[in-house]
PDB file of N, CA and C in Angstrom:
ATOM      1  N   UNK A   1    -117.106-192.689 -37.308  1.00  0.00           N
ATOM      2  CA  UNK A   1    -118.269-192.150 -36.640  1.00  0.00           C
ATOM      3  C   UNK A   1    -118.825-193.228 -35.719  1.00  0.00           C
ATOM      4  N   UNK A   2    -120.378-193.642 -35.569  1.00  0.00           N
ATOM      5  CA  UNK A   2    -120.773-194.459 -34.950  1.00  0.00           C
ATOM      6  C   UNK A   2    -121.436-195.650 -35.304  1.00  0.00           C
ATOM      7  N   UNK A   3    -121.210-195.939 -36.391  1.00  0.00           N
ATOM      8  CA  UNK A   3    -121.486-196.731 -37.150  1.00  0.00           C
ATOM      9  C   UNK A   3    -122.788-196.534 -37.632  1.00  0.00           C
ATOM     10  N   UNK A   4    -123.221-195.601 -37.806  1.00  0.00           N
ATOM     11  CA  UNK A   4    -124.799-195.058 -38.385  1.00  0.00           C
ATOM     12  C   UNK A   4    -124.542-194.376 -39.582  1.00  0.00           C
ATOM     13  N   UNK A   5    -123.618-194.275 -40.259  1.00  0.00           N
ATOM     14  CA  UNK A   5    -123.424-193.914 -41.950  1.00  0.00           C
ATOM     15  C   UNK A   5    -123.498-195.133 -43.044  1.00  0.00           C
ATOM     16  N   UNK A   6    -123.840-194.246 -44.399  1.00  0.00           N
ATOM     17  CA  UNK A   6    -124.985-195.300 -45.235  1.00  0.00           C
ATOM     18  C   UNK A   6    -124.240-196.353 -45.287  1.00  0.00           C
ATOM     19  N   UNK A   7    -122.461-195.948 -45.117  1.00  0.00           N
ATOM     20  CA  UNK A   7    -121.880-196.810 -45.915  1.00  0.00           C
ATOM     21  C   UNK A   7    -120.756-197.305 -44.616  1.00  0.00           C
ATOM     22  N   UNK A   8    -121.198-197.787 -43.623  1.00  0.00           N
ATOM     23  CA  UNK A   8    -121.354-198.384 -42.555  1.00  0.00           C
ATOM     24  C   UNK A   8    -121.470-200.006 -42.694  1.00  0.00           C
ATOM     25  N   UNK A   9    -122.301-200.432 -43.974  1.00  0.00           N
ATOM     26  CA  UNK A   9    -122.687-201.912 -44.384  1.00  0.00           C
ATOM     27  C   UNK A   9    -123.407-202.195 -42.923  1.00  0.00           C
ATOM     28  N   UNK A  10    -123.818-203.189 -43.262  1.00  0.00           N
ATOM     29  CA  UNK A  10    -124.603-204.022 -42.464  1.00  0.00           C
ATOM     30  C   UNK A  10    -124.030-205.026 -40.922  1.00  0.00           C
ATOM     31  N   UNK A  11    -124.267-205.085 -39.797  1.00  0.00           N
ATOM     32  CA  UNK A  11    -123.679-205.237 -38.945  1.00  0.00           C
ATOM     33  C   UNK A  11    -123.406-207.077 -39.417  1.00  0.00           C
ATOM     34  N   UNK A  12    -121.875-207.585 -38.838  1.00  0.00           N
ATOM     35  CA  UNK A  12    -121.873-208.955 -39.101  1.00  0.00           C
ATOM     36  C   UNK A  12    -122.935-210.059 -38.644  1.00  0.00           C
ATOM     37  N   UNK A  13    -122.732-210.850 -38.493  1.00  0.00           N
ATOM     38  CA  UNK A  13    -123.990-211.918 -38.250  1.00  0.00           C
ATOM     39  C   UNK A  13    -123.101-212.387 -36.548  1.00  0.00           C
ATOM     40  N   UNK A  14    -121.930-212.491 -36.685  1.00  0.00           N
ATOM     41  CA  UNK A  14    -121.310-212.919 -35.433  1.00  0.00           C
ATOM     42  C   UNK A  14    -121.238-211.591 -34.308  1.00  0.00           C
ATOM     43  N   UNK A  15    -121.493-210.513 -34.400  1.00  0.00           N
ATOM     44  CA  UNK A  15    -121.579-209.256 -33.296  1.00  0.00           C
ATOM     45  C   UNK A  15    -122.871-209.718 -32.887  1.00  0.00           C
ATOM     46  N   UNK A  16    -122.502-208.989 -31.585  1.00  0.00           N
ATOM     47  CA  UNK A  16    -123.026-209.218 -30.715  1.00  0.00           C
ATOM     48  C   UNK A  16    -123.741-207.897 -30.607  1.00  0.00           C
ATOM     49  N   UNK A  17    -125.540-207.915 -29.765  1.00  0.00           N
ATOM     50  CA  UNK A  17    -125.873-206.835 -29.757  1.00  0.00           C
ATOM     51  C   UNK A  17    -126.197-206.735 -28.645  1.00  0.00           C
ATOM     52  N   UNK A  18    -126.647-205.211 -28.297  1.00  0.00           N
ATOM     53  CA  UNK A  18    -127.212-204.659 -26.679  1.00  0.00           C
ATOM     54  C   UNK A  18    -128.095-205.643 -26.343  1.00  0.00           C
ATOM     55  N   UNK A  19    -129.027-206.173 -26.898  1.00  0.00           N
ATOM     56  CA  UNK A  19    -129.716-207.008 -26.088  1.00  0.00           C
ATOM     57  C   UNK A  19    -129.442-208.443 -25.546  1.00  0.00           C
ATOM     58  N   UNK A  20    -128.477-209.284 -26.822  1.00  0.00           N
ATOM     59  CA  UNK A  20    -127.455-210.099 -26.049  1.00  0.00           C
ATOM     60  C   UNK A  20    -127.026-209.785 -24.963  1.00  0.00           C
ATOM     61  N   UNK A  21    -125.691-209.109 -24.561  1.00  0.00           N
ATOM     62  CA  UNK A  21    -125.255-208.516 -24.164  1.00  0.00           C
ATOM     63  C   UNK A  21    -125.947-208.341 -22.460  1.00  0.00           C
ATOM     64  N   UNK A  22    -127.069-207.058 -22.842  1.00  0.00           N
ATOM     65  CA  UNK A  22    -127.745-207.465 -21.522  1.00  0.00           C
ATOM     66  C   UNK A  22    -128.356-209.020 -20.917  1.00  0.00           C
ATOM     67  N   UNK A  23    -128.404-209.526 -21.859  1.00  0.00           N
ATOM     68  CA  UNK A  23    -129.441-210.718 -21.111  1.00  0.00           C
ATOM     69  C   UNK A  23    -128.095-211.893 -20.307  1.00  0.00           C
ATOM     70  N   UNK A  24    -126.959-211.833 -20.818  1.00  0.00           N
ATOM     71  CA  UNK A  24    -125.513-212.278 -20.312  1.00  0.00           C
ATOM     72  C   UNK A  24    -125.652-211.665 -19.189  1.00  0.00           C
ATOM     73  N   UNK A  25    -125.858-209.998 -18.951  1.00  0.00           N
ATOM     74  CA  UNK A  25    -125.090-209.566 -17.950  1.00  0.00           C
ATOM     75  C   UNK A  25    -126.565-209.745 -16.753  1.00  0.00           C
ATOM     76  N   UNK A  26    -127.561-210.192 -17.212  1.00  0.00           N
ATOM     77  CA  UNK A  26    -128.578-210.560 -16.457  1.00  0.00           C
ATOM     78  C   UNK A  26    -128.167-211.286 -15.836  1.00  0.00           C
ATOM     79  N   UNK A  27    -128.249-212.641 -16.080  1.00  0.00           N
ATOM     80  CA  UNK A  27    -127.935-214.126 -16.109  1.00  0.00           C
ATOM     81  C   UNK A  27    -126.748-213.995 -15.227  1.00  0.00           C
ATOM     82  N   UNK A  28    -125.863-213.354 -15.773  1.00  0.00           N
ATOM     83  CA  UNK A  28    -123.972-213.234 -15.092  1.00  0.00           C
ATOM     84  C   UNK A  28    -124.553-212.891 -13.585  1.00  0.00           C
ATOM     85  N   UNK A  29    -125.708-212.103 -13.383  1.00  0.00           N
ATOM     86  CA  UNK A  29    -125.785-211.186 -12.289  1.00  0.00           C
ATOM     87  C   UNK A  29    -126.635-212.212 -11.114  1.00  0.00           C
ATOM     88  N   UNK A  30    -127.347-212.974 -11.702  1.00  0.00           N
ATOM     89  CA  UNK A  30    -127.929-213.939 -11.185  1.00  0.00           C
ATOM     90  C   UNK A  30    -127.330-214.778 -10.158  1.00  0.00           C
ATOM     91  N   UNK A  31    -126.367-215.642 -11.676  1.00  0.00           N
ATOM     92  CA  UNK A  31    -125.302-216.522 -10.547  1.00  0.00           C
ATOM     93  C   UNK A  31    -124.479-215.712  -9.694  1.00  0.00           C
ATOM     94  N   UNK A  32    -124.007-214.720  -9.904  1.00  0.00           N
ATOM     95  CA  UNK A  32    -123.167-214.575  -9.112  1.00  0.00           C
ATOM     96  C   UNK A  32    -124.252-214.301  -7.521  1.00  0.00           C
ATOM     97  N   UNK A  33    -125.441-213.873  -7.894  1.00  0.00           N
ATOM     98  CA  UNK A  33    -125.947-213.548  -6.472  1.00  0.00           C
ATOM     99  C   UNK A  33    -126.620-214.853  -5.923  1.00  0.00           C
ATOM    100  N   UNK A  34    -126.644-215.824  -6.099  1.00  0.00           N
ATOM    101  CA  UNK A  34    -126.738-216.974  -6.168  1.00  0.00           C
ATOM    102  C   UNK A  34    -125.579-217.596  -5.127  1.00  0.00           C
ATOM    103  N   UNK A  35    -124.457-217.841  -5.804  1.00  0.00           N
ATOM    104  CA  UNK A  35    -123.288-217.825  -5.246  1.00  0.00           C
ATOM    105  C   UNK A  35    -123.007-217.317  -4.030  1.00  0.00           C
ATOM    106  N   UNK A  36    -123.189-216.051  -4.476  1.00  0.00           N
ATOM    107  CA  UNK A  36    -122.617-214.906  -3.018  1.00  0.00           C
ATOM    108  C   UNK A  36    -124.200-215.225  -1.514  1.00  0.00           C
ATOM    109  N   UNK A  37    -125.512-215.679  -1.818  1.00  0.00           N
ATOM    110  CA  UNK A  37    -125.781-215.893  -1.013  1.00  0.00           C
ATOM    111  C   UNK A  37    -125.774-217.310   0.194  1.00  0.00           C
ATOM    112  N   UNK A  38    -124.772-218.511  -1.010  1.00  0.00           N
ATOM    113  CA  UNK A  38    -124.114-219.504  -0.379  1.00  0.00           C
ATOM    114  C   UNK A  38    -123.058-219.246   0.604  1.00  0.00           C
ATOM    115  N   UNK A  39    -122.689-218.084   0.542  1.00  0.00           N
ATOM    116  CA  UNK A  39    -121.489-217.880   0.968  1.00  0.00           C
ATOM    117  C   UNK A  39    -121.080-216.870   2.011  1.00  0.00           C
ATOM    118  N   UNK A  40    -120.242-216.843   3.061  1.00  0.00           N
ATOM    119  CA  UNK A  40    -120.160-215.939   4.555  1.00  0.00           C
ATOM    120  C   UNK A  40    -119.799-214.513   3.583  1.00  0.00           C
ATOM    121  N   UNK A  41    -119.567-212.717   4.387  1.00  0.00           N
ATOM    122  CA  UNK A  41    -119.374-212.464   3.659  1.00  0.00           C
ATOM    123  C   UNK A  41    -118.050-212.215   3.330  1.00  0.00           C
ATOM    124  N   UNK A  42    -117.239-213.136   4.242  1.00  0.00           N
ATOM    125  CA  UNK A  42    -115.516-212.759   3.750  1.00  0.00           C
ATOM    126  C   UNK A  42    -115.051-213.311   2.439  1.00  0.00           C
ATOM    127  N   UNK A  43    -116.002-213.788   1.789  1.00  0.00           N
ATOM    128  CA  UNK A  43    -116.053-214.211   0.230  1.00  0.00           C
ATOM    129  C   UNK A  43    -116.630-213.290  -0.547  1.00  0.00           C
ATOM    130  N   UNK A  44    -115.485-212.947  -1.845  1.00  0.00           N
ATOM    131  CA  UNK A  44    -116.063-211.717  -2.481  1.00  0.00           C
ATOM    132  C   UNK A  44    -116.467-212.369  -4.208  1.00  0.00           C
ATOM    133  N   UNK A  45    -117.446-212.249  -4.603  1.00  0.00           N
ATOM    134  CA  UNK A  45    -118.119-212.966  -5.581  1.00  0.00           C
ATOM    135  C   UNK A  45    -118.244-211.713  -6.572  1.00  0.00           C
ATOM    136  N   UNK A  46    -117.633-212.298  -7.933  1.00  0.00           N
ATOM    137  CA  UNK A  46    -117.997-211.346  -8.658  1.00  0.00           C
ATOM    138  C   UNK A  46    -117.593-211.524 -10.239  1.00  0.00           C
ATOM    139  N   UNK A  47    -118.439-211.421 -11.306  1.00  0.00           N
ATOM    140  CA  UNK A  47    -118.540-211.491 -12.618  1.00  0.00           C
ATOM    141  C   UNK A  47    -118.271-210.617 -13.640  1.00  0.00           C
ATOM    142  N   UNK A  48    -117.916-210.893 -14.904  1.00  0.00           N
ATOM    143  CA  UNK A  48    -117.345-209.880 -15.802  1.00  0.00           C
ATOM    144  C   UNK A  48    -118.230-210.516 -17.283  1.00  0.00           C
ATOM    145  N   UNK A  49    -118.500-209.458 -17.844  1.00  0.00           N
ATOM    146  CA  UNK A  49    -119.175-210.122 -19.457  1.00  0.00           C
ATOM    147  C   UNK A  49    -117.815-209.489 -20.389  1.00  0.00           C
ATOM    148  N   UNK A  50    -117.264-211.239 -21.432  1.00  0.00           N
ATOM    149  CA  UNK A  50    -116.142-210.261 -22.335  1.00  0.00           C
ATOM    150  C   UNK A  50    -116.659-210.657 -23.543  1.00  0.00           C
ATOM    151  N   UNK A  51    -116.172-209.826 -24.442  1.00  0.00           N
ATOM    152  CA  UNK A  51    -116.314-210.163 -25.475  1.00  0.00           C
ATOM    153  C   UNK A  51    -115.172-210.535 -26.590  1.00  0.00           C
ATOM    154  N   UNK A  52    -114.803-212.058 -26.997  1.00  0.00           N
ATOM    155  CA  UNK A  52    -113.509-211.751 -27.257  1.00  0.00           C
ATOM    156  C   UNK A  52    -113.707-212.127 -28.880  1.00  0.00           C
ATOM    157  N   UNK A  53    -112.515-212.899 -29.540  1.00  0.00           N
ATOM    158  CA  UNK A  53    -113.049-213.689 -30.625  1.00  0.00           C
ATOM    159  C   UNK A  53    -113.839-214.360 -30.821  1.00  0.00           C
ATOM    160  N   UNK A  54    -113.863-215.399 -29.191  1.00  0.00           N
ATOM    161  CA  UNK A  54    -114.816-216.339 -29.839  1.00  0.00           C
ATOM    162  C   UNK A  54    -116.321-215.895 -29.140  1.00  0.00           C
ATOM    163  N   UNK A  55    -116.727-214.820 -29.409  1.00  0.00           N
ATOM    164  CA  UNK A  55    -117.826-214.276 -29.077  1.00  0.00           C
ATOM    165  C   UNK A  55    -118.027-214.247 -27.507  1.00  0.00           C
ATOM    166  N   UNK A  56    -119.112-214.019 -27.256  1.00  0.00           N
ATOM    167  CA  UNK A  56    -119.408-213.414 -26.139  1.00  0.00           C
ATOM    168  C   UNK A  56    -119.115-213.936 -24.799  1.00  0.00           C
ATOM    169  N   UNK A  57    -118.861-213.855 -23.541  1.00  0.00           N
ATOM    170  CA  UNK A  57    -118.498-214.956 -22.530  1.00  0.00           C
ATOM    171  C   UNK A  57    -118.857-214.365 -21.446  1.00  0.00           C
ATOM    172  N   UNK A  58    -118.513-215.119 -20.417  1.00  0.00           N
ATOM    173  CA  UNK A  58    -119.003-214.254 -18.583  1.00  0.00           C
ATOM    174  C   UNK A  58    -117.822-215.330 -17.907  1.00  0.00           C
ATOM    175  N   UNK A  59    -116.882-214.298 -17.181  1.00  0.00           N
ATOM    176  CA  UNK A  59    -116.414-214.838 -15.816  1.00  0.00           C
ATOM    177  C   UNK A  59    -117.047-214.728 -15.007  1.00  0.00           C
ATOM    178  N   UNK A  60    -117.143-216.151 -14.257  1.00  0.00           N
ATOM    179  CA  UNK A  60    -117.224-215.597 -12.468  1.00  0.00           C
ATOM    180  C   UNK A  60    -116.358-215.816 -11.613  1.00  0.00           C
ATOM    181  N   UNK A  61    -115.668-215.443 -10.668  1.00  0.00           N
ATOM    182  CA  UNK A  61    -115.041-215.680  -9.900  1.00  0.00           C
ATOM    183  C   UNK A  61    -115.320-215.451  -8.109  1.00  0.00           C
ATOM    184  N   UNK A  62    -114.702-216.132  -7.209  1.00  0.00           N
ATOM    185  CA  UNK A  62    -114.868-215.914  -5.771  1.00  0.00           C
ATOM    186  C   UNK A  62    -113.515-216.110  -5.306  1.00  0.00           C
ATOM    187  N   UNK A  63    -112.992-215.195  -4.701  1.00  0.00           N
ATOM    188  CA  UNK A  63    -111.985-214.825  -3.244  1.00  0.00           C
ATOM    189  C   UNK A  63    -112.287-215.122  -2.469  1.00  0.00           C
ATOM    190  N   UNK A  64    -111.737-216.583  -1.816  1.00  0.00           N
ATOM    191  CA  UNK A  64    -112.148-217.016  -0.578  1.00  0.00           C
ATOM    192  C   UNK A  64    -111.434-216.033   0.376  1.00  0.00           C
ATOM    193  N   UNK A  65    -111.792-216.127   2.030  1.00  0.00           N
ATOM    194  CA  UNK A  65    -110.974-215.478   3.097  1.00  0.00           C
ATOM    195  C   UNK A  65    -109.663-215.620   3.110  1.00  0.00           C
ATOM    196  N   UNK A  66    -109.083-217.168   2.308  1.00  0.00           N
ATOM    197  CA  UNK A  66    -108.144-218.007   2.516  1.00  0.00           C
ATOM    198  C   UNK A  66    -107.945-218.920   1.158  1.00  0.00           C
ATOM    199  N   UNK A  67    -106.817-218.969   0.394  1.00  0.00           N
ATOM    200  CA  UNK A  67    -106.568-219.675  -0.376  1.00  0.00           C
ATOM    201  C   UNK A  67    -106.511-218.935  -1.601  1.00  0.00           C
ATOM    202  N   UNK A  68    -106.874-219.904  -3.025  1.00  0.00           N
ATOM    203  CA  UNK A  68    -106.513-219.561  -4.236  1.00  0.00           C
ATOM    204  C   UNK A  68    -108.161-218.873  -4.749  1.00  0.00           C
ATOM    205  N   UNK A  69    -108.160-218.227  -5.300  1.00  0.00           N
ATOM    206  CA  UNK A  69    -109.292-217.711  -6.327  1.00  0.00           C
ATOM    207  C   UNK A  69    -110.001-218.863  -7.280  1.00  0.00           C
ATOM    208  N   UNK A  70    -111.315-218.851  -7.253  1.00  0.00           N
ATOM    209  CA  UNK A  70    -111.773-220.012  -7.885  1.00  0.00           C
ATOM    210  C   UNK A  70    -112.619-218.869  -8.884  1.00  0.00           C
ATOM    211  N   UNK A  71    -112.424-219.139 -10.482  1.00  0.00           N
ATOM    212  CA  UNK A  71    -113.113-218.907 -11.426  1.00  0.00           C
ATOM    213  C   UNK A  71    -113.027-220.212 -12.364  1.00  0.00           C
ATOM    214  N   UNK A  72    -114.203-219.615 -13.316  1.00  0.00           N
ATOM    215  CA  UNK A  72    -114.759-219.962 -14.388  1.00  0.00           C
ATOM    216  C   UNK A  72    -115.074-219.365 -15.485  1.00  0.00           C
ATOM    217  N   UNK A  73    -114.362-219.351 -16.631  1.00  0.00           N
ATOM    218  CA  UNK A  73    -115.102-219.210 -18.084  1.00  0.00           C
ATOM    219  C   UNK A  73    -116.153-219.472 -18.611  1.00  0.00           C
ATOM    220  N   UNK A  74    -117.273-219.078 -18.819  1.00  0.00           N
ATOM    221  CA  UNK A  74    -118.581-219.753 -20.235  1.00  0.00           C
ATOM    222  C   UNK A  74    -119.032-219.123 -20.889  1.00  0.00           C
ATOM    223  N   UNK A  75    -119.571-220.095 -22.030  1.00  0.00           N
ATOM    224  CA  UNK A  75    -119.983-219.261 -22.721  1.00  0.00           C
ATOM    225  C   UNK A  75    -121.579-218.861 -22.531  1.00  0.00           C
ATOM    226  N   UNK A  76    -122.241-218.011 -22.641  1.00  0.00           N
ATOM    227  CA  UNK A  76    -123.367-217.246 -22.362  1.00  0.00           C
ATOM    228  C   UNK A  76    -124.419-218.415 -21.721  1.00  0.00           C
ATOM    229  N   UNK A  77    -124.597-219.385 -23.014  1.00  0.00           N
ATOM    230  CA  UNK A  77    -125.382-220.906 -22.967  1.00  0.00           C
ATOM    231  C   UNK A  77    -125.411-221.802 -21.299  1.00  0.00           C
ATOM    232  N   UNK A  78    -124.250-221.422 -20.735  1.00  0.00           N
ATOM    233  CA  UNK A  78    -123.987-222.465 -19.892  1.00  0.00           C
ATOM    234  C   UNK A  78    -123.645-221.479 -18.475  1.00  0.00           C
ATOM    235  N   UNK A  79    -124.411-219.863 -18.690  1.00  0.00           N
ATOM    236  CA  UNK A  79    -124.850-219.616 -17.592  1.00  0.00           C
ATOM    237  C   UNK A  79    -125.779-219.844 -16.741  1.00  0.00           C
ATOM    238  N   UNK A  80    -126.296-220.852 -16.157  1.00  0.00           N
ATOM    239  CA  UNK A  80    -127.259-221.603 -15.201  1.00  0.00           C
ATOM    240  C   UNK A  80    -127.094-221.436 -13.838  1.00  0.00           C
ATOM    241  N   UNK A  81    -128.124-221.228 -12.806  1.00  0.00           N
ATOM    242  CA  UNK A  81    -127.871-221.316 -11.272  1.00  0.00           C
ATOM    243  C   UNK A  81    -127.553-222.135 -10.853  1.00  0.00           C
ATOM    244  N   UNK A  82    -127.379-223.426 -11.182  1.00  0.00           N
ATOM    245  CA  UNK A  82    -127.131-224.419 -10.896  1.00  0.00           C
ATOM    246  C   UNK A  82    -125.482-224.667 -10.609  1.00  0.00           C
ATOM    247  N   UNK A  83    -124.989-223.802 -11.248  1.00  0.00           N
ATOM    248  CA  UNK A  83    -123.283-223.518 -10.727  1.00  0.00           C
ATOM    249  C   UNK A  83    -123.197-222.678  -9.375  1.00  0.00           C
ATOM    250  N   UNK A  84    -124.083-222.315  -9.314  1.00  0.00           N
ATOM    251  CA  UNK A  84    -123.540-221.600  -7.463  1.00  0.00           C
ATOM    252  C   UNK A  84    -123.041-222.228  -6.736  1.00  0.00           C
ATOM    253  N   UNK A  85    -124.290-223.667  -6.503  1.00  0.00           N
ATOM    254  CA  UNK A  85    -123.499-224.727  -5.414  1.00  0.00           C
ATOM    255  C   UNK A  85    -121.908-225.057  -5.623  1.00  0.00           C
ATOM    256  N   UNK A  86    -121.682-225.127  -6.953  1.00  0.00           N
ATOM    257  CA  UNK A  86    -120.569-225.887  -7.235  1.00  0.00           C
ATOM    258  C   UNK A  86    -119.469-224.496  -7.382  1.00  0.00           C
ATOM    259  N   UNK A  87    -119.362-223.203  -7.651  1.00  0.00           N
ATOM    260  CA  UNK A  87    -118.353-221.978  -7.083  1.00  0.00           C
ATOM    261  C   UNK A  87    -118.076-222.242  -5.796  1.00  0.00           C
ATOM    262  N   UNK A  88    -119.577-222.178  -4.881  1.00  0.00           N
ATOM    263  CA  UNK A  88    -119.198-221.729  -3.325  1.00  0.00           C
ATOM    264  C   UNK A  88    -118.868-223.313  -2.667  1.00  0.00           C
ATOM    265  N   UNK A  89    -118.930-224.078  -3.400  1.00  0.00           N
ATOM    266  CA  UNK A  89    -118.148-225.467  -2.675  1.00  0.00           C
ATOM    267  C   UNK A  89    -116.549-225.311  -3.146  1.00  0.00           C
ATOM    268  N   UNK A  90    -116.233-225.476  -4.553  1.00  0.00           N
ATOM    269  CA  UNK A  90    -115.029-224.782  -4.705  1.00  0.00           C
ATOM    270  C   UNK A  90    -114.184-223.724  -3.760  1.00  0.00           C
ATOM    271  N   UNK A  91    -114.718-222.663  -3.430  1.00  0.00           N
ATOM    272  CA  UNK A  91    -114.508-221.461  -2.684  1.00  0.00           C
ATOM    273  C   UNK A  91    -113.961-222.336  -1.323  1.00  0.00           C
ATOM    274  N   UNK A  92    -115.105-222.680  -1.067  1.00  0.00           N
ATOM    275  CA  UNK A  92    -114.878-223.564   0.414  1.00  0.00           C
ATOM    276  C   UNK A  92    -114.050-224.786   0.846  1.00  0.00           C
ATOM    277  N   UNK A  93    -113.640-225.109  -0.499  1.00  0.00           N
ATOM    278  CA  UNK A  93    -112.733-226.056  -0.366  1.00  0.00           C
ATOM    279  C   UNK A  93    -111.149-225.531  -0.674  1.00  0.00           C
ATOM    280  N   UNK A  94    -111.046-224.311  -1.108  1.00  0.00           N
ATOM    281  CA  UNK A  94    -109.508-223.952  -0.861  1.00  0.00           C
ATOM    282  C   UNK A  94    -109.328-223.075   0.570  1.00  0.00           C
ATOM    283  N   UNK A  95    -110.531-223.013   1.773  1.00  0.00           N
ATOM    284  CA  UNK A  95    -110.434-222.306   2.519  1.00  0.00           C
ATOM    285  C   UNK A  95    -110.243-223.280   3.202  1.00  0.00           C
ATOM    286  N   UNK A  96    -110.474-224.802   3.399  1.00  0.00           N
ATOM    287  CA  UNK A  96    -110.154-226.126   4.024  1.00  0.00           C
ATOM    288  C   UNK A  96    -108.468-226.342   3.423  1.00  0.00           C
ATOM    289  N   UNK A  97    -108.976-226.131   2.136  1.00  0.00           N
ATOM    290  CA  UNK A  97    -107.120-226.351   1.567  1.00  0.00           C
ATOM    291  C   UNK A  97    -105.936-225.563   2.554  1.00  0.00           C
ATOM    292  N   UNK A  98    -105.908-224.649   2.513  1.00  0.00           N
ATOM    293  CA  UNK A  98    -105.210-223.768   2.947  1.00  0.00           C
ATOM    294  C   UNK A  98    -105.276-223.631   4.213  1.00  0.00           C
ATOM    295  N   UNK A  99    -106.296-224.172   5.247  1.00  0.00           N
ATOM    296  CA  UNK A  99    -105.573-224.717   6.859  1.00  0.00           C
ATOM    297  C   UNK A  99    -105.347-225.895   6.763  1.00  0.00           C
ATOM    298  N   UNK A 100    -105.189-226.864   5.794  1.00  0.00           N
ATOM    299  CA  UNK A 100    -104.582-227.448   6.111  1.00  0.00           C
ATOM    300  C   UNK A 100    -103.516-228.184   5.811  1.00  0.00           C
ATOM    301  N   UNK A 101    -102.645-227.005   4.698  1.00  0.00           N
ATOM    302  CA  UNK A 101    -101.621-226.659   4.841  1.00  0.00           C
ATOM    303  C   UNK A 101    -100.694-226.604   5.967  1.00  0.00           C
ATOM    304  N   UNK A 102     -99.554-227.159   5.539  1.00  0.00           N
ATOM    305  CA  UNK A 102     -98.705-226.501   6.407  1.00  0.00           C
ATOM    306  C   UNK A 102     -97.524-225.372   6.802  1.00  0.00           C
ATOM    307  N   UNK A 103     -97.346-224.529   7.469  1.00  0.00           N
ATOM    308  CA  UNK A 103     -97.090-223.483   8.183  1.00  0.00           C
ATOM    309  C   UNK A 103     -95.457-223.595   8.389  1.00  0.00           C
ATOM    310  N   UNK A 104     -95.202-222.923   7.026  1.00  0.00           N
ATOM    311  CA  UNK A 104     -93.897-223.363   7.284  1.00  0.00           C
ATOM    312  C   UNK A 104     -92.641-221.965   7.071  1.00  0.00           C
ATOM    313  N   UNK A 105     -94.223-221.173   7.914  1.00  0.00           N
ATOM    314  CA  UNK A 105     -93.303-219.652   8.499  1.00  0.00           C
ATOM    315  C   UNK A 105     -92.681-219.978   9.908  1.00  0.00           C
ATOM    316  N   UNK A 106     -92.968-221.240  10.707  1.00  0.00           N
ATOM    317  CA  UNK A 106     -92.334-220.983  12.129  1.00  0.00           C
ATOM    318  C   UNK A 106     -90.937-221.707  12.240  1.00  0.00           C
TER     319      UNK A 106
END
């Protein structure tokens, strides 16, 4: 059922609840707009809340115009704005990476 029967027991101490949960996907929603306003908009910025074993987490990640994908794992604790600067410098530094590369279609 939905876990609302008598014999349901008591929820664990390590689940996670709706209000966790939201306040992650707060926070998740933050940085990422944080991020995304460092950034032109051919950069696509964007976050995920998982929940795995080791409890609760948030990706973020950014698609530069050019280059490799820059993410990050954390755990809920060590969602802070203070990582924007440091995504959209990341971001911006595989879009430097990647011109200046070399071109070794001609």
């Amino acid at each position: 059922m939905h876990g609302n029967t008598p014999y349901a027991g008591r929820p664990d101490e390590g689940e996670t609840t709706s209000a966790q949960r939201r306040a992650v996907r707060r926070d998740l929603a933050a940085v990422t707009a944080s991020t995304r306003s460092l950034l032109t908009d051919e950069f696509v910025v964007g976050g995920e809340v998982t929940d795995g074993a080791d409890g609760l987490g948030a990706t973020i990640a950014v698609r530069p115009p050019a280059g490799q994908v820059v993410s990050v794992r954390l755990d809920p604790d060590d969602l802070k704005n203070e990582l924007a600067p440091e995504l959209a410098a990341g971001a911006a530094f595989q879009v430097l990476r990647s011109d200046a590369a070399p071109d070794h279609a001609s």
